[in-house]
Protein backbone atom coordinates (compact mmCIF):
# COMPACT_ATOMS: atom_id res chain seq x y z
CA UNK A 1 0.00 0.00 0.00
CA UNK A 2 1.08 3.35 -0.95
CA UNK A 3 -0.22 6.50 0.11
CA UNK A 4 0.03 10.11 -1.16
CA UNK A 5 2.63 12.31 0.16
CA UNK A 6 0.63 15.11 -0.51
CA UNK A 7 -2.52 14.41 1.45
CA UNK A 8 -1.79 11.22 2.76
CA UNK A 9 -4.77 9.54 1.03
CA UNK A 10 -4.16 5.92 -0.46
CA UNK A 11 -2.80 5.67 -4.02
CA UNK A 12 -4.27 3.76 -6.55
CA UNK A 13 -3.40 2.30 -9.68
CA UNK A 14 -4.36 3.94 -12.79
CA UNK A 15 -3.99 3.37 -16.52
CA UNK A 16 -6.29 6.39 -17.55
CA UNK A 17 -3.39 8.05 -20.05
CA UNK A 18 -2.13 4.84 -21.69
CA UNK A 19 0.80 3.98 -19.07
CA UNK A 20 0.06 2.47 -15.35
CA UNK A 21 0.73 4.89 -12.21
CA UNK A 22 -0.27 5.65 -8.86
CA UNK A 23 -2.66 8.45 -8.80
CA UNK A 24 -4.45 9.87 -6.00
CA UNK A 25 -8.22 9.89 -5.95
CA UNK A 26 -8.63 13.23 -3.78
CA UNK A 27 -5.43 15.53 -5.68
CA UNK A 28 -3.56 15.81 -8.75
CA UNK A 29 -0.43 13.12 -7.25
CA UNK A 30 0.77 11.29 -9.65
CA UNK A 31 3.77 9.00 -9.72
CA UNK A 32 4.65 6.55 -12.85
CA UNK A 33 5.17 2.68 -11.73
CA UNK A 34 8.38 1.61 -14.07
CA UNK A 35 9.24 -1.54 -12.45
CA UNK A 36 7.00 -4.27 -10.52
CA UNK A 37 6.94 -3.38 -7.18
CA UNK A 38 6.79 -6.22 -4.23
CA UNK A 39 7.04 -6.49 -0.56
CA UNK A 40 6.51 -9.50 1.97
CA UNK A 41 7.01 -9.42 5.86
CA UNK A 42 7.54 -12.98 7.83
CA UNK A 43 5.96 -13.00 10.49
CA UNK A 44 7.43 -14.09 14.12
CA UNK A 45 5.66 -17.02 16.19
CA UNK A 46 5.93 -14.65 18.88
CA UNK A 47 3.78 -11.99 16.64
CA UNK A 48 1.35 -14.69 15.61
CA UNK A 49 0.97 -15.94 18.92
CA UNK A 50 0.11 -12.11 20.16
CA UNK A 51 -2.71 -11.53 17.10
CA UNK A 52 -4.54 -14.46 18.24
CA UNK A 53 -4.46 -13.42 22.41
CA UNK A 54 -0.70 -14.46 23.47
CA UNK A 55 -0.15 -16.58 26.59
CA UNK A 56 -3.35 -14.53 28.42
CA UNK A 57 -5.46 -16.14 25.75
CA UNK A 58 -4.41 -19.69 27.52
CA UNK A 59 -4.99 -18.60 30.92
CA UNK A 60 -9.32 -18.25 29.87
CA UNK A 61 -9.00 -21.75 28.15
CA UNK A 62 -11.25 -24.60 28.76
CA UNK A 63 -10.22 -28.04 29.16
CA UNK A 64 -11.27 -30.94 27.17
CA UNK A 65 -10.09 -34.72 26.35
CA UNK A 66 -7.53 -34.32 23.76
CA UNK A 67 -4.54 -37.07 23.14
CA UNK A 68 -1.26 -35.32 22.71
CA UNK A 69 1.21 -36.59 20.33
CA UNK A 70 3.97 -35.38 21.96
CA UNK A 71 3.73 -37.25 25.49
CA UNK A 72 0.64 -39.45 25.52
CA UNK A 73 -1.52 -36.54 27.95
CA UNK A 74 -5.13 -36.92 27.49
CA UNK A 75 -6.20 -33.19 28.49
CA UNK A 76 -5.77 -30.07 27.01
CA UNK A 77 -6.58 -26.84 26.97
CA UNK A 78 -8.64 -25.32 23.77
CA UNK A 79 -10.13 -22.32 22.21
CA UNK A 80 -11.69 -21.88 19.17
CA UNK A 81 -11.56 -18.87 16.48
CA UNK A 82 -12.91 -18.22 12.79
CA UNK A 83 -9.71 -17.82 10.90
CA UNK A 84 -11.45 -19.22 7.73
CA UNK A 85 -14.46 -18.12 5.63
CA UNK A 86 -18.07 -18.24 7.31
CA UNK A 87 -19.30 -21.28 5.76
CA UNK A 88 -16.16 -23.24 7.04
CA UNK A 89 -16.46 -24.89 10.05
CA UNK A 90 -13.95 -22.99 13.31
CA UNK A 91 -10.51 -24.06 14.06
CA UNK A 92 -10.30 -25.22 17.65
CA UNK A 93 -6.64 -24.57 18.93
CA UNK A 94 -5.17 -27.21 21.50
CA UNK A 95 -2.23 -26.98 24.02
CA UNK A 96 -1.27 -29.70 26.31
CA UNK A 97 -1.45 -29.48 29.81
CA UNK A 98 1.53 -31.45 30.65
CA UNK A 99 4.07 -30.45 27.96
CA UNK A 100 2.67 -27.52 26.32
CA UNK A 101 2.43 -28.82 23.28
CA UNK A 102 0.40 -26.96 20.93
CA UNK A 103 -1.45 -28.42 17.84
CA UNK A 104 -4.86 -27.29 15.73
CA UNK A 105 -8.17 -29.02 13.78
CA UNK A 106 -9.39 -27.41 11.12
């Protein structure tokens, strides 16, 4: 995302004179795009972990039967969030109660 450094308004791209550009829907800013123009960002565990509640997200969990794969426990804590479309069914998160481990169902 780009946005205007004259009004601070997003940019977006137009092809109205024959070549593409960003141009800015509220002024007259207009900046040619010459090359394709990419960015990604990785994100952390840690920052993952914090979008979704962090380790006070875990504290509020229920308990239910779960096995664990990593040690054999048969209780674990869960929660359960949308992450998909509405007409998929939730993703229930699990973490272990002996070892921590953490694990998911879609």
């Amino acid at each position: 995302m780009l946005f205007c450094p004259t009004c601070a308004n997003l940019l977006v791209i137009s092809n109205e004179t024959g070549y593409n550009k960003w141009a800015c829907n509220t002024c007259a800013y207009e900046f040619p795009i010459t090359k394709q123009m990419t960015s990604r960002t990785k994100l952390k565990r840690k920052e993952i972990d914090d979008v979704l509640g962090g380790e006070e997200m875990w504290a509020h969990a229920d308990k239910t039967l779960a096995s664990c794969d990593n040690c054999n426990n048969n209780e674990a804590y869960f929660y359960q969030l949308q992450i998909r479309s509405a007409d998929e069914p939730m993703t229930t998160f699990y973490r272990c109660t002996s070892c921590g481990h953490r694990w998911r169902e879609n």
